[in-house]
PDB file of N, CA and C in Angstrom:
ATOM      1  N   UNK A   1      12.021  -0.057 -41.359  1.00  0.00           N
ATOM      2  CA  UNK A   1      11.478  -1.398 -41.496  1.00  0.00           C
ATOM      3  C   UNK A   1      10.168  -1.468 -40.711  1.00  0.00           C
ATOM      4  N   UNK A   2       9.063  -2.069 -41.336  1.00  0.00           N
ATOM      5  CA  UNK A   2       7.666  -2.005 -40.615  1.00  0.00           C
ATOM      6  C   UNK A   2       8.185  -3.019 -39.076  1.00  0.00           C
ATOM      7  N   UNK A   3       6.924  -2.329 -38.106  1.00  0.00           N
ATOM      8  CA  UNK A   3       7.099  -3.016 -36.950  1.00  0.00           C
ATOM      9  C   UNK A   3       5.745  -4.029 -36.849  1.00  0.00           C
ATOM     10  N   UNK A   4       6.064  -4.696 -35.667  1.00  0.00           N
ATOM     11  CA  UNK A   4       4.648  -5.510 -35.651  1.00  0.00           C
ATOM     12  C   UNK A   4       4.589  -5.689 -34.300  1.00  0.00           C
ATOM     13  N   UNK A   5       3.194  -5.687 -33.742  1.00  0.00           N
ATOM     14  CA  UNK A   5       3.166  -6.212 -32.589  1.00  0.00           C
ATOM     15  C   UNK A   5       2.367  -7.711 -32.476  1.00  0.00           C
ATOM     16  N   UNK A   6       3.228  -8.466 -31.515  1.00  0.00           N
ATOM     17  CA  UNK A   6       2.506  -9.780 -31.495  1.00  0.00           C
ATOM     18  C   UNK A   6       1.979  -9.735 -29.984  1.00  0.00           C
ATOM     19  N   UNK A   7       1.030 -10.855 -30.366  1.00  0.00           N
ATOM     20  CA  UNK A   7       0.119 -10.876 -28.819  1.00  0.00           C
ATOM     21  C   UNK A   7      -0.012 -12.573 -28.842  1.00  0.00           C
ATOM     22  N   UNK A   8       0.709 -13.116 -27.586  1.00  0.00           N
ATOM     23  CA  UNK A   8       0.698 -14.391 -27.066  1.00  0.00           C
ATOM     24  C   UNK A   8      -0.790 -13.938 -26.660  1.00  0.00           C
ATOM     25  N   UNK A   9      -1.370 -15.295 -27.330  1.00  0.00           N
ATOM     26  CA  UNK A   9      -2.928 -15.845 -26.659  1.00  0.00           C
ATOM     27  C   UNK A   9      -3.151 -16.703 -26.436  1.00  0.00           C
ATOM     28  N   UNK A  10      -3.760 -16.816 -25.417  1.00  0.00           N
ATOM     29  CA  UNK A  10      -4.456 -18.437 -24.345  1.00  0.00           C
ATOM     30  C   UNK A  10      -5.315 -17.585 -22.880  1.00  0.00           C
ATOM     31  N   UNK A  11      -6.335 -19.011 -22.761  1.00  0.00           N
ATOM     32  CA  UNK A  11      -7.593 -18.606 -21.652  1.00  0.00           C
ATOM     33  C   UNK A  11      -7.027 -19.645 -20.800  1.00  0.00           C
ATOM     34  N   UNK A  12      -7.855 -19.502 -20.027  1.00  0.00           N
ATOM     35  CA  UNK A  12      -7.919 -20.586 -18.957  1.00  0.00           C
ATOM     36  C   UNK A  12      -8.900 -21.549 -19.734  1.00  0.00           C
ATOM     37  N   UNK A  13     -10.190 -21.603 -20.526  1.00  0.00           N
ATOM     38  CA  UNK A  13     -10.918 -22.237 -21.136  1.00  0.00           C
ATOM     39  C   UNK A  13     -10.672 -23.110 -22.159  1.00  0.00           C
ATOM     40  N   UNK A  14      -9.083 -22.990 -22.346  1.00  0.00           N
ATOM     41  CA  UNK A  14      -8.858 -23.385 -23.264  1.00  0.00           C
ATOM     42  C   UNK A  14      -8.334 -24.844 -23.046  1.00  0.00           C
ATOM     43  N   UNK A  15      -8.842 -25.942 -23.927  1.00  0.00           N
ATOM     44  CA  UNK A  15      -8.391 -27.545 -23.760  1.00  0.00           C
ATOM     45  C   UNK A  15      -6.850 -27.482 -23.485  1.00  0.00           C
ATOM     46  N   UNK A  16      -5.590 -26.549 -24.058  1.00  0.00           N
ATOM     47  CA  UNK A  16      -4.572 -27.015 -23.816  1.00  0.00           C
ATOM     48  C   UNK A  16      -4.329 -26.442 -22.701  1.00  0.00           C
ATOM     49  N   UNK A  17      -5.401 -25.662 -21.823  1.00  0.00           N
ATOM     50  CA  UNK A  17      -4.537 -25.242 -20.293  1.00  0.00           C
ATOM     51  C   UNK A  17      -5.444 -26.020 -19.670  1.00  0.00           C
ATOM     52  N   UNK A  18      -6.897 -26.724 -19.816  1.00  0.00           N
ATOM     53  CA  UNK A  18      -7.021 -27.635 -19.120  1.00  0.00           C
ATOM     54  C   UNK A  18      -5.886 -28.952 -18.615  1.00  0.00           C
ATOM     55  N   UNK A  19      -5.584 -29.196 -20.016  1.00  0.00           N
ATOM     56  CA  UNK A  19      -4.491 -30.417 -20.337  1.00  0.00           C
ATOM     57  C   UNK A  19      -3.263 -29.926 -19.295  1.00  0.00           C
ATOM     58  N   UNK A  20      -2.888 -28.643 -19.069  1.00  0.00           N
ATOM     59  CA  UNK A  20      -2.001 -28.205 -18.513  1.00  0.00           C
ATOM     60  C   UNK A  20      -1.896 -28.395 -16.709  1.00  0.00           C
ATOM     61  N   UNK A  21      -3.377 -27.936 -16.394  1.00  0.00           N
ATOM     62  CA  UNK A  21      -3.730 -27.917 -15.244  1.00  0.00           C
ATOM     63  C   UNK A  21      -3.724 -29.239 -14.243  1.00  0.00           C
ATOM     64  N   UNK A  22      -3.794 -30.570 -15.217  1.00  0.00           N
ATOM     65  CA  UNK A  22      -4.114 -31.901 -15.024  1.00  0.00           C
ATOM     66  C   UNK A  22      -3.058 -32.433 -14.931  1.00  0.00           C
ATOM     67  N   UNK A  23      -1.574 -31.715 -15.307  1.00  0.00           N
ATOM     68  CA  UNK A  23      -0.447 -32.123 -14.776  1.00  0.00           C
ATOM     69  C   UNK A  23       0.389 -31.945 -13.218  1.00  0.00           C
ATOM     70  N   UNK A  24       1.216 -32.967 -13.328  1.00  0.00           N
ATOM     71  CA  UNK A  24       1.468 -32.925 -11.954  1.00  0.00           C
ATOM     72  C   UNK A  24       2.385 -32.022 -11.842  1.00  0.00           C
ATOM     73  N   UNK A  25       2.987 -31.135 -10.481  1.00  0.00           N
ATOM     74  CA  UNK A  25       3.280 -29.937 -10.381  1.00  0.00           C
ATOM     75  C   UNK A  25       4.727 -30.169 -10.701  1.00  0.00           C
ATOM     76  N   UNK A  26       5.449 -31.519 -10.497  1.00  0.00           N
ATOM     77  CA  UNK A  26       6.650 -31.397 -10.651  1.00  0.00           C
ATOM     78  C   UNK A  26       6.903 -31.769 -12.172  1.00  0.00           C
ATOM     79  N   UNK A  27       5.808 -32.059 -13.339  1.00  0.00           N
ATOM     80  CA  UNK A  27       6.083 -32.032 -14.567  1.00  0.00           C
ATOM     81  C   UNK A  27       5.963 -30.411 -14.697  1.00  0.00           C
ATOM     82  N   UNK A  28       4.918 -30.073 -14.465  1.00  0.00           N
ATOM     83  CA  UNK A  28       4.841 -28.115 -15.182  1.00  0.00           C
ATOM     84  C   UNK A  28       6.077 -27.631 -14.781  1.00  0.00           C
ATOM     85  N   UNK A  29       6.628 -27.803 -13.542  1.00  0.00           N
ATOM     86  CA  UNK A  29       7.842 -27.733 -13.390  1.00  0.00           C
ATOM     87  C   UNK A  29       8.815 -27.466 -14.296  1.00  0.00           C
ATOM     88  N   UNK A  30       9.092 -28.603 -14.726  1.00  0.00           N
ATOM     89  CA  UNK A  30      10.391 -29.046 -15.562  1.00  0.00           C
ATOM     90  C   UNK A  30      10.115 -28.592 -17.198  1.00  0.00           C
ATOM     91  N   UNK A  31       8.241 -28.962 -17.446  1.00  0.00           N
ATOM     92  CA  UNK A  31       8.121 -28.366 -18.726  1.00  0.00           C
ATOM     93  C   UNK A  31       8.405 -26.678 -18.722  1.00  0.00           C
ATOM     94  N   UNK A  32       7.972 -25.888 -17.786  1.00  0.00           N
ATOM     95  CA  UNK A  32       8.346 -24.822 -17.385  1.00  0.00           C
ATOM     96  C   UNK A  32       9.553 -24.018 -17.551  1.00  0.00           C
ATOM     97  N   UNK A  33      10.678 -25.317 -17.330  1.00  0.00           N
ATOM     98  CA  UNK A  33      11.766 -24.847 -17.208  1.00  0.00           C
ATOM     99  C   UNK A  33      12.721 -24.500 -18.498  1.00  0.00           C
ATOM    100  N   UNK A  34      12.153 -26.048 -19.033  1.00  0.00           N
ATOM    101  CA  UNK A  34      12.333 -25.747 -20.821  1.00  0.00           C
ATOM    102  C   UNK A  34      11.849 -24.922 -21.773  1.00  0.00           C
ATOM    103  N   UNK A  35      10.589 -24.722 -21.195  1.00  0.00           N
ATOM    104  CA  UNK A  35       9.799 -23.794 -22.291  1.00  0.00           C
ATOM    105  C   UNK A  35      10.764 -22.557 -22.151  1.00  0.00           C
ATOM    106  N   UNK A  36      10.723 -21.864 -20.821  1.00  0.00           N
ATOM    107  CA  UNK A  36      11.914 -20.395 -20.774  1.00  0.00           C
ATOM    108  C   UNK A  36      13.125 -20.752 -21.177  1.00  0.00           C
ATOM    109  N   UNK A  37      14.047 -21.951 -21.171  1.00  0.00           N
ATOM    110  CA  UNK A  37      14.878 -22.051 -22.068  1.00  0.00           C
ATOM    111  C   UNK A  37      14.546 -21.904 -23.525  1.00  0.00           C
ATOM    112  N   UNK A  38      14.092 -23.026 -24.271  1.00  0.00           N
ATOM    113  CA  UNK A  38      13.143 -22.614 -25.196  1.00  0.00           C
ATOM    114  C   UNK A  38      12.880 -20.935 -25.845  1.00  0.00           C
ATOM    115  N   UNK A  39      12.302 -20.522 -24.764  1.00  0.00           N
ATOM    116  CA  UNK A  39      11.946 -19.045 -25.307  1.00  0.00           C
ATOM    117  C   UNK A  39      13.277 -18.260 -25.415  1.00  0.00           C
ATOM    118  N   UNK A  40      13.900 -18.038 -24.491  1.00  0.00           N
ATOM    119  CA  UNK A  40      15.805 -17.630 -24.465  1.00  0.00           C
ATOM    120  C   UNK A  40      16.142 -18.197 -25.657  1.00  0.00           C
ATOM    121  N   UNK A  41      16.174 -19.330 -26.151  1.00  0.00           N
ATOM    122  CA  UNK A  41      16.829 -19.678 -27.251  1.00  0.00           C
ATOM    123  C   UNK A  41      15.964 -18.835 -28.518  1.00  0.00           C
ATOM    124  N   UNK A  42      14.585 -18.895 -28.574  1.00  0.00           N
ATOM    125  CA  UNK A  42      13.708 -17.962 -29.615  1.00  0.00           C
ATOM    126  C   UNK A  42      14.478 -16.627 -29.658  1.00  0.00           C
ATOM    127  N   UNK A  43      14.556 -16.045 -28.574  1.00  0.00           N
ATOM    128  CA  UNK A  43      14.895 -14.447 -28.241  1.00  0.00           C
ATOM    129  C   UNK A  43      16.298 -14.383 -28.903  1.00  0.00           C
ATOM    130  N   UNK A  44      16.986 -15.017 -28.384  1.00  0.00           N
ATOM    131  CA  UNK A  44      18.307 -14.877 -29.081  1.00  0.00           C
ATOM    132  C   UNK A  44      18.400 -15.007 -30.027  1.00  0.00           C
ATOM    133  N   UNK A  45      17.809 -16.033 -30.851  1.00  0.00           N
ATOM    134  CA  UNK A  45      17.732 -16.399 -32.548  1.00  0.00           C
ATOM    135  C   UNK A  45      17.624 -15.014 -33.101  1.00  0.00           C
ATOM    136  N   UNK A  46      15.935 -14.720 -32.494  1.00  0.00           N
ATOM    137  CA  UNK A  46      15.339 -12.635 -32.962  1.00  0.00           C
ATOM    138  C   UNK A  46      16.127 -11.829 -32.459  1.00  0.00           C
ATOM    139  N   UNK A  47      17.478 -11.881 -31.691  1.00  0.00           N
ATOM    140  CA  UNK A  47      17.443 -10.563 -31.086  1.00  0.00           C
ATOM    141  C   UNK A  47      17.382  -9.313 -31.983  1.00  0.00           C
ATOM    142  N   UNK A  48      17.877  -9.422 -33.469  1.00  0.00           N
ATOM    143  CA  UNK A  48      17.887  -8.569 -34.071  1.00  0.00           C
ATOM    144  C   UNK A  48      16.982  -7.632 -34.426  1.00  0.00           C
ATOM    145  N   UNK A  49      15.653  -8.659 -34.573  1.00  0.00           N
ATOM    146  CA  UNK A  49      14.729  -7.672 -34.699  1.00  0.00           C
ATOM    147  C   UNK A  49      13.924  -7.301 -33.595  1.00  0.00           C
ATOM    148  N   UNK A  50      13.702  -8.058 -32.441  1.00  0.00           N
ATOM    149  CA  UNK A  50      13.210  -7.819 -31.316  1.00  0.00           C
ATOM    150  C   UNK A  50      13.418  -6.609 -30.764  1.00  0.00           C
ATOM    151  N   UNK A  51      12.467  -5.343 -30.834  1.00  0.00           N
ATOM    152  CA  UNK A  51      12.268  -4.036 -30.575  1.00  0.00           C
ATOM    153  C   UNK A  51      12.353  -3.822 -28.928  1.00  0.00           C
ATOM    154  N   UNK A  52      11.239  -4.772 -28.804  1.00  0.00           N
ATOM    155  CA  UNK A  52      10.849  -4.722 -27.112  1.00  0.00           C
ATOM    156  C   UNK A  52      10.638  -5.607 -26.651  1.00  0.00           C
ATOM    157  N   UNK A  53      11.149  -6.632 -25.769  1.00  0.00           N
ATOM    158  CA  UNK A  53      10.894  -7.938 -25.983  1.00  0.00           C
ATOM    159  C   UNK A  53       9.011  -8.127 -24.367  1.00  0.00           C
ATOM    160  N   UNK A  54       8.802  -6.973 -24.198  1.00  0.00           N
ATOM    161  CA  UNK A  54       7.162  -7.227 -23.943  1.00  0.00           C
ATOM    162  C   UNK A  54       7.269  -7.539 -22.690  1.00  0.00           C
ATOM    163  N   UNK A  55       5.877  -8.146 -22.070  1.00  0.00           N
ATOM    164  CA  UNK A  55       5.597  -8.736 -20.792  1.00  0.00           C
ATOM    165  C   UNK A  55       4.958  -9.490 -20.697  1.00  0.00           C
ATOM    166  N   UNK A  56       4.644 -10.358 -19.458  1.00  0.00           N
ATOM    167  CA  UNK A  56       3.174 -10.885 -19.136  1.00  0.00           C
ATOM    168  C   UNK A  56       2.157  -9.808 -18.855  1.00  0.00           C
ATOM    169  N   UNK A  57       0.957  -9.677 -19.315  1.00  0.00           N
ATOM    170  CA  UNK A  57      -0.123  -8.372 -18.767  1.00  0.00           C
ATOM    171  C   UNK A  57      -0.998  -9.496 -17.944  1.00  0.00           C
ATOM    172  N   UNK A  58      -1.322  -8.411 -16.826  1.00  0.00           N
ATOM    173  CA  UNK A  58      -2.396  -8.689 -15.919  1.00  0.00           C
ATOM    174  C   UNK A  58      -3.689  -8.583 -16.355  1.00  0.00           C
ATOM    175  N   UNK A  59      -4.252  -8.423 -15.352  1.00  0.00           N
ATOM    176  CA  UNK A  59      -6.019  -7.937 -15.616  1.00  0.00           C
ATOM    177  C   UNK A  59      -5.898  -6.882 -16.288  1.00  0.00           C
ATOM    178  N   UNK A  60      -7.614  -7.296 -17.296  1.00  0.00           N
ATOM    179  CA  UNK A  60      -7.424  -6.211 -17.876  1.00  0.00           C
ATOM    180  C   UNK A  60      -8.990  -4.748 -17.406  1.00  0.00           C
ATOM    181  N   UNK A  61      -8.748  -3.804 -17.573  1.00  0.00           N
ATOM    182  CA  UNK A  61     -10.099  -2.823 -17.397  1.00  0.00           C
ATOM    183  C   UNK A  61     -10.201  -2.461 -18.783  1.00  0.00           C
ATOM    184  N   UNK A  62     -11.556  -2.122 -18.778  1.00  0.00           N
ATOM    185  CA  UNK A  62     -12.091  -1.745 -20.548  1.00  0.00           C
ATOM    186  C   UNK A  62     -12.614  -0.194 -19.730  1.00  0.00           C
ATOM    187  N   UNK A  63     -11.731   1.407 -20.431  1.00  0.00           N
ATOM    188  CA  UNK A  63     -12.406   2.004 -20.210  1.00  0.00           C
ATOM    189  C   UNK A  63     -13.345   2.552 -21.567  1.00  0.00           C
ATOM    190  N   UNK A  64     -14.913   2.814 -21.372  1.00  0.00           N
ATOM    191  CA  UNK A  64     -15.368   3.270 -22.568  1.00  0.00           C
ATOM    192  C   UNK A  64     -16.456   4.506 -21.986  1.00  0.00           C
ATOM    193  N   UNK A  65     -17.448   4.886 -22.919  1.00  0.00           N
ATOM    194  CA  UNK A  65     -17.873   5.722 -22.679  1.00  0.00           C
ATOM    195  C   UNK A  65     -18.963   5.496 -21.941  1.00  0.00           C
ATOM    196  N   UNK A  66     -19.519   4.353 -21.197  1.00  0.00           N
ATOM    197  CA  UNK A  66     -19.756   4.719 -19.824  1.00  0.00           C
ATOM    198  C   UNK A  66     -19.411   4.233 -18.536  1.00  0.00           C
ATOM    199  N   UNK A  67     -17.569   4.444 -18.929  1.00  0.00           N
ATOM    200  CA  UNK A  67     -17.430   3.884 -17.844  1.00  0.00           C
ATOM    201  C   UNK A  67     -16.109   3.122 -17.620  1.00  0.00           C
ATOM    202  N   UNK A  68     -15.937   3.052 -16.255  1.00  0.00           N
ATOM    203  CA  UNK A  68     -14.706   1.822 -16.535  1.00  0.00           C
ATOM    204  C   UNK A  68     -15.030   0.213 -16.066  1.00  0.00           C
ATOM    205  N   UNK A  69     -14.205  -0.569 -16.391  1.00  0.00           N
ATOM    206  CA  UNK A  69     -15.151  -1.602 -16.255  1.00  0.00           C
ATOM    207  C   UNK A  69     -14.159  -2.919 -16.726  1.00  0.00           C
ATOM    208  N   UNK A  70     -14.116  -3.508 -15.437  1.00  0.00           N
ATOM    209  CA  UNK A  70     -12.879  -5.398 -15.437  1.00  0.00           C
ATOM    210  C   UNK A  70     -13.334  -5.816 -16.492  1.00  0.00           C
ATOM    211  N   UNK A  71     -12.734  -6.936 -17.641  1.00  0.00           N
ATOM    212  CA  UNK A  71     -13.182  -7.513 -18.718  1.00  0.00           C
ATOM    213  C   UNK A  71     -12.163  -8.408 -18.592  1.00  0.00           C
ATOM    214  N   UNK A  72     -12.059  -9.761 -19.576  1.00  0.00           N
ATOM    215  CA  UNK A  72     -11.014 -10.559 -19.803  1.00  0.00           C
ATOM    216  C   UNK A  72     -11.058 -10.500 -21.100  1.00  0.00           C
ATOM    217  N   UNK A  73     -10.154 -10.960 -21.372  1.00  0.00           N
ATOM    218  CA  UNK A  73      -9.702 -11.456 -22.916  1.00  0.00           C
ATOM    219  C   UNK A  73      -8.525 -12.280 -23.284  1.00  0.00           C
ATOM    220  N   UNK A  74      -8.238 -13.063 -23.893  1.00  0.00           N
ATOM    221  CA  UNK A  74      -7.515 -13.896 -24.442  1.00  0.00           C
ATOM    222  C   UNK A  74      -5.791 -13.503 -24.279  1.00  0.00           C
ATOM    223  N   UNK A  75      -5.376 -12.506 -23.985  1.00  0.00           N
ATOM    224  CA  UNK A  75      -4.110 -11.964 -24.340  1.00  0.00           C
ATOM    225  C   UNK A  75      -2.837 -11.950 -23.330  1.00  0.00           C
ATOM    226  N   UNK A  76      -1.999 -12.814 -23.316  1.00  0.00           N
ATOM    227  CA  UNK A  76      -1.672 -13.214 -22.418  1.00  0.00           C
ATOM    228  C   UNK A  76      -0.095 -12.183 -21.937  1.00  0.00           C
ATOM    229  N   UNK A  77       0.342 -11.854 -23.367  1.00  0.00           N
ATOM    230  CA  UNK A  77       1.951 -11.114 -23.320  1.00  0.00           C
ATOM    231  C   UNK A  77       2.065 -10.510 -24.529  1.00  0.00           C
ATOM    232  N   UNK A  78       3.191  -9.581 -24.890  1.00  0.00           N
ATOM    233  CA  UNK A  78       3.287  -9.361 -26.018  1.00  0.00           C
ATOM    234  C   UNK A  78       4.578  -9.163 -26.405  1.00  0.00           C
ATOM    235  N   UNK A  79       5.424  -8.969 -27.535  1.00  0.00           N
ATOM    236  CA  UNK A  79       6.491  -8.322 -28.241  1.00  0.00           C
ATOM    237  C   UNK A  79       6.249  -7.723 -29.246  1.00  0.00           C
ATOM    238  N   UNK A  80       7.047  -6.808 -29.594  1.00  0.00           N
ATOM    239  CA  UNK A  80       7.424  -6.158 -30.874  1.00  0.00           C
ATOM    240  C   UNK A  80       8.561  -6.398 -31.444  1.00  0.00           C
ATOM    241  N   UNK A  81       8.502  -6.555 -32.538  1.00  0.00           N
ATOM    242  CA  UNK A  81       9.398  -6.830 -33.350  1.00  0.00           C
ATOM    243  C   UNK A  81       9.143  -6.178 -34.651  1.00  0.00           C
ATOM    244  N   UNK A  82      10.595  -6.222 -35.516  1.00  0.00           N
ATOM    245  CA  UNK A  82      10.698  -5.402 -37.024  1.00  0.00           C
ATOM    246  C   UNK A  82      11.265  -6.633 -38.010  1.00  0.00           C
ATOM    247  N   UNK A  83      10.501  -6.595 -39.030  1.00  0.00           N
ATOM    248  CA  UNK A  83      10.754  -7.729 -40.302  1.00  0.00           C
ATOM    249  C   UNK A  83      10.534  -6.794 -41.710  1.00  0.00           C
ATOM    250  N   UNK A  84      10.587  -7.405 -42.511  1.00  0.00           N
ATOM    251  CA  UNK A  84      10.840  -6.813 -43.901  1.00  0.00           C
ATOM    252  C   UNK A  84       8.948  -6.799 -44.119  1.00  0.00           C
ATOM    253  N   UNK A  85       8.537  -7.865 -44.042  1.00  0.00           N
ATOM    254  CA  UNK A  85       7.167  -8.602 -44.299  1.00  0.00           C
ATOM    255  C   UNK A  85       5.716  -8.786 -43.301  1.00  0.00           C
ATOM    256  N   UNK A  86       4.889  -8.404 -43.490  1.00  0.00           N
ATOM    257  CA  UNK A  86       4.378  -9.355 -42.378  1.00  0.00           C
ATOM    258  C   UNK A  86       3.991 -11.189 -42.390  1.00  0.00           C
ATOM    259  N   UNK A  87       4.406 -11.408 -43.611  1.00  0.00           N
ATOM    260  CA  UNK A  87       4.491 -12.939 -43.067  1.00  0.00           C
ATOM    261  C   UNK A  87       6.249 -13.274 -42.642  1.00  0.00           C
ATOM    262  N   UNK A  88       7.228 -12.367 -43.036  1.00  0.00           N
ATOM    263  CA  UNK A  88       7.965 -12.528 -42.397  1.00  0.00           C
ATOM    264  C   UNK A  88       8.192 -12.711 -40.721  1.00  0.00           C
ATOM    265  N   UNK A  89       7.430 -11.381 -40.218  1.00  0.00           N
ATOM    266  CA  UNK A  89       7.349 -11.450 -38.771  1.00  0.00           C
ATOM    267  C   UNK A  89       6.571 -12.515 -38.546  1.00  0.00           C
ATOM    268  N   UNK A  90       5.497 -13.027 -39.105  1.00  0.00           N
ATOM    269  CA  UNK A  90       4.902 -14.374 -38.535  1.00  0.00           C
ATOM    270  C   UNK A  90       5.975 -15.486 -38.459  1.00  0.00           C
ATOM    271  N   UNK A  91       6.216 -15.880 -39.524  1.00  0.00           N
ATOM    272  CA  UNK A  91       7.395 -17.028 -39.616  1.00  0.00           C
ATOM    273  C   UNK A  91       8.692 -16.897 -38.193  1.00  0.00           C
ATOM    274  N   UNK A  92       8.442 -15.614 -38.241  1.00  0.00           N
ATOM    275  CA  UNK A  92       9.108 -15.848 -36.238  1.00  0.00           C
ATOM    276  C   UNK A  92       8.522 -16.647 -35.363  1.00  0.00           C
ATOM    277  N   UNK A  93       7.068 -16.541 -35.499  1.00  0.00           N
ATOM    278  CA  UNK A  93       6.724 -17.605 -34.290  1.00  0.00           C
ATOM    279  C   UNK A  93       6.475 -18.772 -34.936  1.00  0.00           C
ATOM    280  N   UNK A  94       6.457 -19.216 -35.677  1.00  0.00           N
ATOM    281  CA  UNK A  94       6.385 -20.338 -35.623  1.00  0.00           C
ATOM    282  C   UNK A  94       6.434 -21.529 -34.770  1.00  0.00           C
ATOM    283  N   UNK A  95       6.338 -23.151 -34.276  1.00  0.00           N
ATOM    284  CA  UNK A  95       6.612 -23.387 -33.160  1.00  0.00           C
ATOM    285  C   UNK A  95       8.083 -22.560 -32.154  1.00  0.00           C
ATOM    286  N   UNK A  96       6.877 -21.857 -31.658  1.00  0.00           N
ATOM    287  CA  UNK A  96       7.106 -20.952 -30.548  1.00  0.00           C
ATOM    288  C   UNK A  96       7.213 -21.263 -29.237  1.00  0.00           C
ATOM    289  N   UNK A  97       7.905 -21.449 -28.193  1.00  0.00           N
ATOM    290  CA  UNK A  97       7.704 -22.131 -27.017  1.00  0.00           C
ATOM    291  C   UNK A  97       6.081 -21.540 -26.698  1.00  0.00           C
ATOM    292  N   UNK A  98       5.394 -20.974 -27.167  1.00  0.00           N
ATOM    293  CA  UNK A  98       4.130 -20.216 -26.161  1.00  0.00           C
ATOM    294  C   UNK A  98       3.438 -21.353 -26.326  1.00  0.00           C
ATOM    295  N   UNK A  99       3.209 -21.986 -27.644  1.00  0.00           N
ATOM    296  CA  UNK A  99       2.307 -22.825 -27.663  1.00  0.00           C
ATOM    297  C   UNK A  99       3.210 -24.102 -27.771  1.00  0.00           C
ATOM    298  N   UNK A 100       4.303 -24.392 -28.266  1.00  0.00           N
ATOM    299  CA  UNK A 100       4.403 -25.711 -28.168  1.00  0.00           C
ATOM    300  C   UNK A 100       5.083 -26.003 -27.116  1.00  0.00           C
ATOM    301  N   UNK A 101       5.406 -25.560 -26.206  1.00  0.00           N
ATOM    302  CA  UNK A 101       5.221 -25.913 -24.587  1.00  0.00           C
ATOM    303  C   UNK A 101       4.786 -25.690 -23.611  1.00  0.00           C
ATOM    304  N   UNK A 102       4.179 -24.207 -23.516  1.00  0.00           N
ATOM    305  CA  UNK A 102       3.360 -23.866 -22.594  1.00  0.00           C
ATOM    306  C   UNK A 102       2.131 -24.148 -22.909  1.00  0.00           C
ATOM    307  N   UNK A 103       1.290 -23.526 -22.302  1.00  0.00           N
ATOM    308  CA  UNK A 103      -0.519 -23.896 -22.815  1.00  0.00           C
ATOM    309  C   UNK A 103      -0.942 -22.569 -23.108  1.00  0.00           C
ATOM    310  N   UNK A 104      -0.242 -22.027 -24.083  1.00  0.00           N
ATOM    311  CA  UNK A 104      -0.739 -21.009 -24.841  1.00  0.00           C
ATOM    312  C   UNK A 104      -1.314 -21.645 -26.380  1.00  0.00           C
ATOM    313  N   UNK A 105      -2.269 -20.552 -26.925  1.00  0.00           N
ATOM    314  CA  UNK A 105      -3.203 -21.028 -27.966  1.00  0.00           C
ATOM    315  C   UNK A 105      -2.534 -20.856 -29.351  1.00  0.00           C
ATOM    316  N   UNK A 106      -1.762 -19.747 -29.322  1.00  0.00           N
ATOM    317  CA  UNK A 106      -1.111 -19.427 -30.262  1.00  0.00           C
ATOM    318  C   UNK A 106      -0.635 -17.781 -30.312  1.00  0.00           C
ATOM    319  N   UNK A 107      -0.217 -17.352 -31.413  1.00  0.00           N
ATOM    320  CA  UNK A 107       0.940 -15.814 -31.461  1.00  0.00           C
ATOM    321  C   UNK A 107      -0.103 -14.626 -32.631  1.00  0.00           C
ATOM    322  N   UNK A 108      -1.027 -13.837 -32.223  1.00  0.00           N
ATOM    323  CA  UNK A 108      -1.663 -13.174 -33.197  1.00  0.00           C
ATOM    324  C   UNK A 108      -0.495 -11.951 -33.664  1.00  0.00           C
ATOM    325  N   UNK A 109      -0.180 -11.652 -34.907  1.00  0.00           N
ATOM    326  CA  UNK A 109       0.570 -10.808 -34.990  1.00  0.00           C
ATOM    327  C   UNK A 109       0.835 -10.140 -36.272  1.00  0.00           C
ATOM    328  N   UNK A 110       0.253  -8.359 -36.068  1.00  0.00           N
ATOM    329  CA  UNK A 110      -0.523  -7.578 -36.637  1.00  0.00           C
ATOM    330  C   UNK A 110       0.447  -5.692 -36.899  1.00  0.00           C
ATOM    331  N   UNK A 111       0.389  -5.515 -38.381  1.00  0.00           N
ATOM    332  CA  UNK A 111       1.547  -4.832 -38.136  1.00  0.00           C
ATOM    333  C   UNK A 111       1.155  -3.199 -37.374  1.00  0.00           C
ATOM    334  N   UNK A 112       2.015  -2.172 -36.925  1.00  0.00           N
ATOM    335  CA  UNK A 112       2.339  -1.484 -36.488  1.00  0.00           C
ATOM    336  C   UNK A 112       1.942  -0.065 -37.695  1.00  0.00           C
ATOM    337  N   UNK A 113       0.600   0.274 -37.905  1.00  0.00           N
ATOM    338  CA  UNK A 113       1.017   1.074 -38.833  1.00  0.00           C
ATOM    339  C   UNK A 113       1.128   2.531 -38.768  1.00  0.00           C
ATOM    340  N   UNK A 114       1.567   3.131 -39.523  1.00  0.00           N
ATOM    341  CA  UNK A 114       1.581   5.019 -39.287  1.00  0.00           C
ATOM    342  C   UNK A 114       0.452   5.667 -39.093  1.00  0.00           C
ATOM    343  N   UNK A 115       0.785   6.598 -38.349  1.00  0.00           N
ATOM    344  CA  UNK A 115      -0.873   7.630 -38.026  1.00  0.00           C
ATOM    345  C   UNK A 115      -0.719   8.372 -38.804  1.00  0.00           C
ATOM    346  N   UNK A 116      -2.455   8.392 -39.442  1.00  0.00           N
ATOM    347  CA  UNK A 116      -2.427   8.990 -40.649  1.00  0.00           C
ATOM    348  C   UNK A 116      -2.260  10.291 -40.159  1.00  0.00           C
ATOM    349  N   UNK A 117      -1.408  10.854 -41.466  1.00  0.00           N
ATOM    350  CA  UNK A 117      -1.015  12.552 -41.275  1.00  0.00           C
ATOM    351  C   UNK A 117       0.232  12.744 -40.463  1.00  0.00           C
ATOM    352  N   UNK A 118       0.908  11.808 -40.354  1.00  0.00           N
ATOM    353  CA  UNK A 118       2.218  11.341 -39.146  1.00  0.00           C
ATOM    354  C   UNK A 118       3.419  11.784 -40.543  1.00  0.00           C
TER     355      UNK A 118
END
């Protein structure tokens, strides 16, 4: 079954983590608390196809050819998961706790494909 990897995205620049930031600590709190319920309840729904259920990533370094070198980018966590489709695997996130409770932007998610000659 094809795999896919998804990538939770959100900045700090972004209006819904401004909106986020402007709350008081004992609401992020509690929204906090639901959203990881929330997400537990997502996970369990997928466990089936949920390959790897991912991380938060830190900073990121860009190494290239001259050099290594701090960069940011949008990408906040990721999972893998296996679906028949790739709009199947999308229709997983759908309201997703990332964005409809945390102040994430949304779920990019792009399939997994074979190396050629593999």
């Amino acid at each position: 079954m094809p795999r896919f990897l998804a990538l939770y995205m959100g900045t700090q620049d972004a209006e819904v983590q401004r909106r986020w930031n402007r709350l008081p600590e004992a609401e992020k709190a509690e929204r906090s608390q639901l959203a990881m319920q929330a997400w537990g309840d997502w996970a369990e729904r997928h466990r089936e196809a949920i390959l790897d259920m991912g991380a938060p990533l830190g900073r990121t370094l860009l190494a290239h050819p001259g050099g290594i070198e701090p960069m940011s980018n949008a990408v906040a966590a990721y999972v893998i998961v296996e679906a028949p489709t790739h709009a199947a695997a999308a229709a997983m996130f759908e309201n997703h706790p990332h964005f409809g409770i945390f102040p994430g932007t949304g779920v990019e998610i792009m399939e997994c494909l074979p190396l050629p000659g593999a």
